[in-house]
Structures are given as C-alpha cells and as structure tokens.
C-alpha atoms as a PDB file:
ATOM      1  CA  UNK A   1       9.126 -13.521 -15.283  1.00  0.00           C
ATOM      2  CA  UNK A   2      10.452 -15.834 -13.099  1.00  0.00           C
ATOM      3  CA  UNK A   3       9.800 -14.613  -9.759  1.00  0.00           C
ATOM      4  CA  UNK A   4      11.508 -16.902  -7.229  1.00  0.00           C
ATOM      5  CA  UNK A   5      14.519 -15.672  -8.580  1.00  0.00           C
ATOM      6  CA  UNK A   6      16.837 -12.763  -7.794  1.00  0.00           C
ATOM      7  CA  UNK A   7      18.116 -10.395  -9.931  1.00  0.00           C
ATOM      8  CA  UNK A   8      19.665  -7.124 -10.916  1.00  0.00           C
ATOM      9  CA  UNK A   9      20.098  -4.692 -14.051  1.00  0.00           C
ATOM     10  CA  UNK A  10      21.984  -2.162 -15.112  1.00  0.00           C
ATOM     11  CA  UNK A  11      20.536   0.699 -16.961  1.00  0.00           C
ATOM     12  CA  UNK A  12      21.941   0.398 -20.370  1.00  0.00           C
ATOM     13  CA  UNK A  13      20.663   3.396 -23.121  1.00  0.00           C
ATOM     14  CA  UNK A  14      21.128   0.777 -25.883  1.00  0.00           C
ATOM     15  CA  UNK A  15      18.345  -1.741 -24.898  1.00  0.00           C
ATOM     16  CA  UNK A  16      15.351   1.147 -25.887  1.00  0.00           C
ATOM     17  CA  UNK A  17      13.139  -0.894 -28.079  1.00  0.00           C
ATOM     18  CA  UNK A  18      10.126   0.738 -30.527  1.00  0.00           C
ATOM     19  CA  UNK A  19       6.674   0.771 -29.819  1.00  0.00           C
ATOM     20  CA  UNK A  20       3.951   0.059 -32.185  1.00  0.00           C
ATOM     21  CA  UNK A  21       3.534   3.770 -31.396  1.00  0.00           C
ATOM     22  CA  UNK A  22       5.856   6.478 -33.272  1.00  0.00           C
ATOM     23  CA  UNK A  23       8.282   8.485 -31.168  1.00  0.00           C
ATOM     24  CA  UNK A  24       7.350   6.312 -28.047  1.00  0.00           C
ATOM     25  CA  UNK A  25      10.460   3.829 -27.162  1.00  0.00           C
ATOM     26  CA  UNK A  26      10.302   1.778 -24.289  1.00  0.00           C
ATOM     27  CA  UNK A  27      12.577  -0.075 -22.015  1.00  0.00           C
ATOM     28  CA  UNK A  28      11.365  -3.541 -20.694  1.00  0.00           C
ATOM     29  CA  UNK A  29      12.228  -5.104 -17.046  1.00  0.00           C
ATOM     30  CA  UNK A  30       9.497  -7.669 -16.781  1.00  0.00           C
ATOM     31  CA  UNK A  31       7.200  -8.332 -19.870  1.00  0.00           C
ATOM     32  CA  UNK A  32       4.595 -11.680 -19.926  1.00  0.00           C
ATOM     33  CA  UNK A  33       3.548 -11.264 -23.313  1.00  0.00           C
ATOM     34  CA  UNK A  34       4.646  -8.534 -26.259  1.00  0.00           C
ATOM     35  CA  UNK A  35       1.855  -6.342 -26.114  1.00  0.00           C
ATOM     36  CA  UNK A  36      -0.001  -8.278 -23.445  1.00  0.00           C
ATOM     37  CA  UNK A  37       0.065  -9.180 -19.223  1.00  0.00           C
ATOM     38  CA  UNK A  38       2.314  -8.427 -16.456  1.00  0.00           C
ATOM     39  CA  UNK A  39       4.501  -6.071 -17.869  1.00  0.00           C
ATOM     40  CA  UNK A  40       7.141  -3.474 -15.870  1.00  0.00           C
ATOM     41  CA  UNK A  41       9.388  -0.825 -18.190  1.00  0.00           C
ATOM     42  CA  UNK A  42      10.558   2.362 -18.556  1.00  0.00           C
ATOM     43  CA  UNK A  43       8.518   4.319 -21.563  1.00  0.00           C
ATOM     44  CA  UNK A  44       9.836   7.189 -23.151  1.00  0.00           C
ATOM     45  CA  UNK A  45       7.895   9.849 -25.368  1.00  0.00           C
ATOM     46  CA  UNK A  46       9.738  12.281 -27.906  1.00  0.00           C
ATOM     47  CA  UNK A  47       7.855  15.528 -27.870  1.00  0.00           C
ATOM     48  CA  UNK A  48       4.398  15.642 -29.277  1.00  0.00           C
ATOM     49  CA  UNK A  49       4.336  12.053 -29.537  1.00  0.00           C
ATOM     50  CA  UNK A  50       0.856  10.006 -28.172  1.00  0.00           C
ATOM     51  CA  UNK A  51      -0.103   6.197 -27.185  1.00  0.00           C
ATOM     52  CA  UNK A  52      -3.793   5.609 -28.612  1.00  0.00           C
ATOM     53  CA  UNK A  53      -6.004   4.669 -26.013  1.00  0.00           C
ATOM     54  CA  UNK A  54      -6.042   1.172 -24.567  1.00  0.00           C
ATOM     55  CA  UNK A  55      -7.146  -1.108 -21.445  1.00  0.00           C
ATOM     56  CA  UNK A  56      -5.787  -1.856 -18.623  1.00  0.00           C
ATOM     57  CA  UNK A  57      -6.968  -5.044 -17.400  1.00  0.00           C
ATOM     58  CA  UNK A  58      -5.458  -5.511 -14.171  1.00  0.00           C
ATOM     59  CA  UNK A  59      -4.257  -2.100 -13.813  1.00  0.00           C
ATOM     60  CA  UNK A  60      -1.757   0.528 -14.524  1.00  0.00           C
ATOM     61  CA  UNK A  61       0.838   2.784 -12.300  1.00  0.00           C
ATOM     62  CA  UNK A  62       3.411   5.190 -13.267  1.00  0.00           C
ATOM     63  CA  UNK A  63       5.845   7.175 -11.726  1.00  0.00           C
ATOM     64  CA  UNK A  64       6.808  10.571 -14.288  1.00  0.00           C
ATOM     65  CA  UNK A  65      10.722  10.162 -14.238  1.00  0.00           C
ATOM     66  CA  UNK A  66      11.370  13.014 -16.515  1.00  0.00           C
ATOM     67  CA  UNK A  67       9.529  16.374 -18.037  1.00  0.00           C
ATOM     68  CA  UNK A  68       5.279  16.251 -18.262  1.00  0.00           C
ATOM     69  CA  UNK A  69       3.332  12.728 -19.120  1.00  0.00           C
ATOM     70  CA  UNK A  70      -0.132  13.912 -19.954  1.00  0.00           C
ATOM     71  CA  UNK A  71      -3.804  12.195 -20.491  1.00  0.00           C
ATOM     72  CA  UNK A  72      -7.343  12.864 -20.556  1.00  0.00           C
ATOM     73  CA  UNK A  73      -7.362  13.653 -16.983  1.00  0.00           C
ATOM     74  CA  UNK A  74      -4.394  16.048 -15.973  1.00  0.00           C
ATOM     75  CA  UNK A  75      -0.344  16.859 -16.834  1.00  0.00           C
ATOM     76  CA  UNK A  76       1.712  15.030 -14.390  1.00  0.00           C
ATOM     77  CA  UNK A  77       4.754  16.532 -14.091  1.00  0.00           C
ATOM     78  CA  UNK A  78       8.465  14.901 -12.909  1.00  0.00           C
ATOM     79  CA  UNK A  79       7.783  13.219  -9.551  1.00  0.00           C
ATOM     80  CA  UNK A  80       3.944  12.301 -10.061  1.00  0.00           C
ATOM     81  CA  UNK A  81       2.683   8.882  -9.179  1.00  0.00           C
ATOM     82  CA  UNK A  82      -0.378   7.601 -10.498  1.00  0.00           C
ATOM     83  CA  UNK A  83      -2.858   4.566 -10.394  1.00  0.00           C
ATOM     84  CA  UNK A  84      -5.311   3.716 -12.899  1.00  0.00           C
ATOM     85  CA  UNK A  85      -7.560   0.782 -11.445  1.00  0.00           C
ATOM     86  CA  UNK A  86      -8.116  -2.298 -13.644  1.00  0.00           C
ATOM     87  CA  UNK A  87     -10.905  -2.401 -16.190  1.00  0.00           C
ATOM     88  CA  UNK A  88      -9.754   1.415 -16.923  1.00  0.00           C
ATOM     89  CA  UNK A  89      -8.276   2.702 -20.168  1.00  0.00           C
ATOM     90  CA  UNK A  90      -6.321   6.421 -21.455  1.00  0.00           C
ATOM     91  CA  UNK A  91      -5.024   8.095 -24.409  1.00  0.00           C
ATOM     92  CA  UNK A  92      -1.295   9.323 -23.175  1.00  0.00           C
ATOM     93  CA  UNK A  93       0.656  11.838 -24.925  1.00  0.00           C
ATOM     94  CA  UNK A  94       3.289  14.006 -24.008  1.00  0.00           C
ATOM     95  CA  UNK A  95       3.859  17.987 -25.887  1.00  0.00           C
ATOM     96  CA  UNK A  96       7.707  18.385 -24.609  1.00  0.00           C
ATOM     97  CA  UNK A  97       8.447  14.808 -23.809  1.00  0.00           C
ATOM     98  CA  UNK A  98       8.949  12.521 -21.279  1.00  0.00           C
ATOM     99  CA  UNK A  99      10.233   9.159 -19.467  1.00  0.00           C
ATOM    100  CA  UNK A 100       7.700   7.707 -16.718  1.00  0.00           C
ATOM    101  CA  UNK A 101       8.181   3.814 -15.020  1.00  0.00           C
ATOM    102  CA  UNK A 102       5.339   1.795 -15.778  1.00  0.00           C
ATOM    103  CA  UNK A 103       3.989  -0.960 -14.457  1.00  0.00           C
ATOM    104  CA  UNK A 104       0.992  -2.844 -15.947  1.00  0.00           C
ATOM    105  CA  UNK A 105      -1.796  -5.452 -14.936  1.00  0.00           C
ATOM    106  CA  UNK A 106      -0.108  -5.833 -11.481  1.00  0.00           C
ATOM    107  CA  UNK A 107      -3.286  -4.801  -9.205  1.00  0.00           C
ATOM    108  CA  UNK A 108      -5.008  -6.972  -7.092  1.00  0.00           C
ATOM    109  CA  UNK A 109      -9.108  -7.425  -8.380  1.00  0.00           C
ATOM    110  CA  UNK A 110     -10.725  -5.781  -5.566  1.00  0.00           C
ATOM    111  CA  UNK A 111      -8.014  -2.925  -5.576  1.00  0.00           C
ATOM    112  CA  UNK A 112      -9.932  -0.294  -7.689  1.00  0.00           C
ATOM    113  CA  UNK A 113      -9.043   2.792  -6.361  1.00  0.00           C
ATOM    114  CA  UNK A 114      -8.219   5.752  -8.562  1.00  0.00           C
ATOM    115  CA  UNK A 115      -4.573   7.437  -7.220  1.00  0.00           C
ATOM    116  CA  UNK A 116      -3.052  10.853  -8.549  1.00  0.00           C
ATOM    117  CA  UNK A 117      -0.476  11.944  -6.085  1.00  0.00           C
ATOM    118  CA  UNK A 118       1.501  15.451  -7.880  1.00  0.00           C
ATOM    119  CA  UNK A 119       5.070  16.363  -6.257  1.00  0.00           C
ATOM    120  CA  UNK A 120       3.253  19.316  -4.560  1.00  0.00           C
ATOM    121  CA  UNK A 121       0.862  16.697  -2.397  1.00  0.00           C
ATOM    122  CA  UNK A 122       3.905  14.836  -1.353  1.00  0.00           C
ATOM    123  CA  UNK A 123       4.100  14.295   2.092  1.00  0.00           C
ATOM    124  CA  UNK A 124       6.914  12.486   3.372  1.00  0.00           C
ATOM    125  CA  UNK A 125       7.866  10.715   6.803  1.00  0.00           C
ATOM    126  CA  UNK A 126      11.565  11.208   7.934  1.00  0.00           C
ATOM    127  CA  UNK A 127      12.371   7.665  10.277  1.00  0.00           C
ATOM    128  CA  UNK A 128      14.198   6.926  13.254  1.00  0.00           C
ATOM    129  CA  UNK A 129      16.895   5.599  10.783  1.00  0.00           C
ATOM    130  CA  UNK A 130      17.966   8.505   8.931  1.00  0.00           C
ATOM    131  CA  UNK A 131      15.804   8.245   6.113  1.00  0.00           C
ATOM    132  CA  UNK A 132      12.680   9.309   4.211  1.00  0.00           C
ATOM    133  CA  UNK A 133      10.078   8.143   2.973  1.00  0.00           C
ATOM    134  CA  UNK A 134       7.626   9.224   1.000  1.00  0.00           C
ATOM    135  CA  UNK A 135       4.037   6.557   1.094  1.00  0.00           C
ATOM    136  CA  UNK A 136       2.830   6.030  -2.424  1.00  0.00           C
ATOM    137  CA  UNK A 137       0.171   3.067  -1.943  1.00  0.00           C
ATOM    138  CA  UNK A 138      -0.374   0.021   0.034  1.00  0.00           C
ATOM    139  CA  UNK A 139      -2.540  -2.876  -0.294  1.00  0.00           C
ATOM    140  CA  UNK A 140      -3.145  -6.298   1.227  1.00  0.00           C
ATOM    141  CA  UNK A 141       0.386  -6.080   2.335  1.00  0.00           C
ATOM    142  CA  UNK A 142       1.742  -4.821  -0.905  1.00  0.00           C
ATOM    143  CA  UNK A 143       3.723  -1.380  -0.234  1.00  0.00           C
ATOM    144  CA  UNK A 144       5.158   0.855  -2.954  1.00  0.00           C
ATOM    145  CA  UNK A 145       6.785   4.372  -1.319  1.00  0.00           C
ATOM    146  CA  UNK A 146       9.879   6.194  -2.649  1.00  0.00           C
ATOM    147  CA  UNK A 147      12.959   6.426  -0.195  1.00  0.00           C
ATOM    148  CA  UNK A 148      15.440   8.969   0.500  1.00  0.00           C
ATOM    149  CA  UNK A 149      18.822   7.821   2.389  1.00  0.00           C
ATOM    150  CA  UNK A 150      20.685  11.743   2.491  1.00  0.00           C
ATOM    151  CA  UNK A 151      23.693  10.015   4.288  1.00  0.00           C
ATOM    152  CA  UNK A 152      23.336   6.728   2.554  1.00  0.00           C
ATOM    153  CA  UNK A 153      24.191   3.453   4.712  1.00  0.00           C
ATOM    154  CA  UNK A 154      22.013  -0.018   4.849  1.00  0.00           C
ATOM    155  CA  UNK A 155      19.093  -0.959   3.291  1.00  0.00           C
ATOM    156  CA  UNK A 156      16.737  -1.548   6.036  1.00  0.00           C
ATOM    157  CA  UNK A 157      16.588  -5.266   6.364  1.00  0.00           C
ATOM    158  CA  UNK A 158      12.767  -5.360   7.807  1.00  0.00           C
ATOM    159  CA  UNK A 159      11.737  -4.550   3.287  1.00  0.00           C
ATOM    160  CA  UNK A 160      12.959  -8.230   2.415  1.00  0.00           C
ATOM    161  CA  UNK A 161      10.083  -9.677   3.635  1.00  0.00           C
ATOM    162  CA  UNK A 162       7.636 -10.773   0.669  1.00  0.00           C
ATOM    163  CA  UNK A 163      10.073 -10.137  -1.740  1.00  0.00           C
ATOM    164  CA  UNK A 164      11.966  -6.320  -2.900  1.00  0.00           C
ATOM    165  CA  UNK A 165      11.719  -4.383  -6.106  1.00  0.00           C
ATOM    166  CA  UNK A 166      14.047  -1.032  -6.497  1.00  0.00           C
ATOM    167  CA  UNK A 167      14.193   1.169  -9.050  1.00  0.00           C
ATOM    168  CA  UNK A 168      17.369   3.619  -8.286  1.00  0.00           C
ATOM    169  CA  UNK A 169      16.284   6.879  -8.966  1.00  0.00           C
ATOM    170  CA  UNK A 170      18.938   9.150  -8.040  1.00  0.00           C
ATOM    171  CA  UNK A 171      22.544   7.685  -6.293  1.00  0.00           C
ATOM    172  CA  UNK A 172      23.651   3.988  -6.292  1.00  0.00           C
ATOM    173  CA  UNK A 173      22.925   0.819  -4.828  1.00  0.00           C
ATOM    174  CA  UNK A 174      26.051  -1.118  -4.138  1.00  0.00           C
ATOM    175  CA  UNK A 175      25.707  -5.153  -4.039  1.00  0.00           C
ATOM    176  CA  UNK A 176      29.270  -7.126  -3.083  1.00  0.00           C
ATOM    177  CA  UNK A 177      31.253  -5.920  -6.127  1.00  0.00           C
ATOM    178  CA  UNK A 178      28.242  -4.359  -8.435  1.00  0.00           C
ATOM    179  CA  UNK A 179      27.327  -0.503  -8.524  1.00  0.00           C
ATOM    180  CA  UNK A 180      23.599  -0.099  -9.663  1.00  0.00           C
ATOM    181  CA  UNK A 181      23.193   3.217 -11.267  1.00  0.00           C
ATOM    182  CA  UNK A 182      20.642   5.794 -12.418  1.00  0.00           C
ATOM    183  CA  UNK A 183      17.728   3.715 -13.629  1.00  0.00           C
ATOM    184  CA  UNK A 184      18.831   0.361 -12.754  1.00  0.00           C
ATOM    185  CA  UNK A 185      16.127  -2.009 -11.631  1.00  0.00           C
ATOM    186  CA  UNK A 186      17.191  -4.618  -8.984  1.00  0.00           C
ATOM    187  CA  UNK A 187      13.827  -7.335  -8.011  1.00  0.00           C
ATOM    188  CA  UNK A 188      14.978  -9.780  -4.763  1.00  0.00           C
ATOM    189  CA  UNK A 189      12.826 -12.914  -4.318  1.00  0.00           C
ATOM    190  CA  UNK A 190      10.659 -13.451  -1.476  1.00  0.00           C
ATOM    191  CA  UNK A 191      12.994 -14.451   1.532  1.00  0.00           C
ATOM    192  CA  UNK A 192      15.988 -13.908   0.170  1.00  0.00           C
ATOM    193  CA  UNK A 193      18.761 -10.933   1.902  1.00  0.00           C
ATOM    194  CA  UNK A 194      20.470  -8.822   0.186  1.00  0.00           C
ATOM    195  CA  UNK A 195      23.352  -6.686   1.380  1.00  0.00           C
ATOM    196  CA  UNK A 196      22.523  -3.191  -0.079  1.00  0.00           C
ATOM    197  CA  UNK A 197      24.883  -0.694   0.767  1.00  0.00           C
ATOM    198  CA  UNK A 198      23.558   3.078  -0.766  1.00  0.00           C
ATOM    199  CA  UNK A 199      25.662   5.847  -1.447  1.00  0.00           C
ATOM    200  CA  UNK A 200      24.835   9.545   0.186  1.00  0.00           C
ATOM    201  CA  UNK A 201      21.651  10.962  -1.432  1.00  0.00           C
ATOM    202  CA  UNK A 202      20.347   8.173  -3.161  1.00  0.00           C
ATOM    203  CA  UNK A 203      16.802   7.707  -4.197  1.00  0.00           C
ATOM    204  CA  UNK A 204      14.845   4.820  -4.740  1.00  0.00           C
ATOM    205  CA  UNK A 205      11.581   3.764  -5.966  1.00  0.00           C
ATOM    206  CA  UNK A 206      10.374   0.734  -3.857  1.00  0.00           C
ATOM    207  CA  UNK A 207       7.954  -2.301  -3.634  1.00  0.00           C
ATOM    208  CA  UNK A 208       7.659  -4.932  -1.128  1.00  0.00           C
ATOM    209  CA  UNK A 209       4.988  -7.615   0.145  1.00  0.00           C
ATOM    210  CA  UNK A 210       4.208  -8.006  -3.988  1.00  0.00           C
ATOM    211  CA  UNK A 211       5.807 -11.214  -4.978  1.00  0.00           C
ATOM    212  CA  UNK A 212       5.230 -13.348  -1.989  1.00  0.00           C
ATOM    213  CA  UNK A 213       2.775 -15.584  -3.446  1.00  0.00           C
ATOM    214  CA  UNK A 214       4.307 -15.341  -7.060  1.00  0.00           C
ATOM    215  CA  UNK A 215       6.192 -18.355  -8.856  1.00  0.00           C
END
C-alpha cells in the first residue's frame, strides 16, 4: 500500500488464500484492510461456488481471466471487463468456474458510470508502434486498456507518466535480470522508468495516470 514505491511480483500458485466464502480463493496484490478499502487481487471460483452480495463503496472492476464470472446482470465470459460504479453492490457466482482480476474501491466519486464491455464489443486500435491496444476506460487522466505487442520490443516510455500498473496476461515482461510471467503484477511509482523489454505476443493488462497523487 505504499504507493511511492516500485515494485514487482511473480505469480506464485501457493500464495491463494480462503475467502470467508466457500470454494472462492483469492490472490491479493494490494489490500488496505482484510475485508475492507483499496483492495487489488486475483479471485478464483471453483464451480458452482457464489460471493453473497455486498457494497462497493468506491467501486468495483474486473477483468474475467478464465471460464464465465456471472451476476445478477449477465455471464461475462474470458476477456470481459466490467465496472460497477461506487455505492453499487452484486451477488457473484460462477456454474463452471472461474479466475477474474479485481480491483476494489479505486473509482474516483464523481466517476459513476456503469461499464460492461464482452470480448465480442472489443474494438481495438493497432499504433504506429507495432502494437495494440484495446481502450477499456479513462477518467480524469486515469487510463486502463489492455495491450498487445505481437513482435514484442519496448514498453512505450510515454505510460510512465503518473505512475504504471501491469498485469501480464499472456508472454513476459523482462526487467534487467527478472522474467515476469503469466499473472505477475508489476506497479511503477509515479515518475519513475522502467526498462521493460516484452517478449513476442505478450499481453498485458494496463493502468496509468492512477497513482499520481497517491502516497
């Protein structure tokens, strides 16, 4: 939770802690309180497991890693992004199972728009630079998008700005003498400049602009 600092994790499948919820285990990156505040994770379901309903004060997002993440409002299958706005709340469950990336109480007050984007309403941009990118959401300078390098190469320096957040979802992220993985979860403090070098075909989850004004 300390957010002028820099750092990286591997994904490690021994860190999956309990929930208060059977068959839900989840994986935590940033977490304020236990069951409370800022909190950022991975969240897996067993089939036919559920979540009972509960508020989101400040917000939730998830991105469906894995199989179908279902509430009272729609499936969302592998590749779905969704924002609930804060003051909301939902029942999730899952029938076959499922992983998602969640990140809680994170919104800005006056951002209180609703967000389902499904993997068939993707529409992605393909840059100057040799990558893609696929828009997710952006507020008050705060972008989130998902990126596709299919020849790898450099992280594009101009995302440092305001501070970086990566999830890897598919390839590697290579910093000096560290390989980041499936599922690792790298955060870089405002102003700081990483060297990212990404392998061919990787895929990332990304946030910038968020933790400029963070301590």
């Amino acid at each position: 939770m300390n957010f002028s600092q820099s750092l990286a994790l591997h994904y490690d499948a021994n860190h999956w802690q309990p929930s208060p919820a059977a068959g839900v285990w989840r994986y935590p990156l940033e977490r304020e309180q236990a069951e409370s505040g800022h909190v950022t994770s991975l969240v897996r379901f067993a089939p036919n497991s559920h979540f009972p309903e509960h508020l989101h004060p400040l917000g939730e997002e998830f991105w469906v890693l894995e199989g179908i993440f279902s509430d009272e409002n729609g499936d969302y299958p592998a590749g779905s992004y969704v924002r609930h706005p804060p003051g909301s709340r939902h029942r999730s469950f899952t029938d076959g199972g499922c992983t998602i990336f969640v990140k809680l109480n994170q919104f800005s007050p006056d951002d209180g728009k609703w967000l389902k984007m499904l993997p068939e309403q993707e529409l992605w941009i393909t840059g100057h630079k040799g990558y893609r990118r696929l828009p997710l959401h952006q507020h008050n300078g705060v972008h989130t998008s998902v990126l596709h390098f299919p020849q790898g190469g450099l992280f594009p320096a101009c995302c440092y700005k305001g501070g970086l957040e990566l999830l890897v979802l598919e390839g590697s992220v290579i910093e000096g003498s560290e390989t980041y993985e499936h599922l690792s979860w790298l955060r870089f403090a405002a102003g700081s400049e990483p060297n990212l070098q990404l392998a061919p075909d990787t895929k990332l989850w990304v946030r910038t602009g968020h933790l400029a004004n963070l301590t």
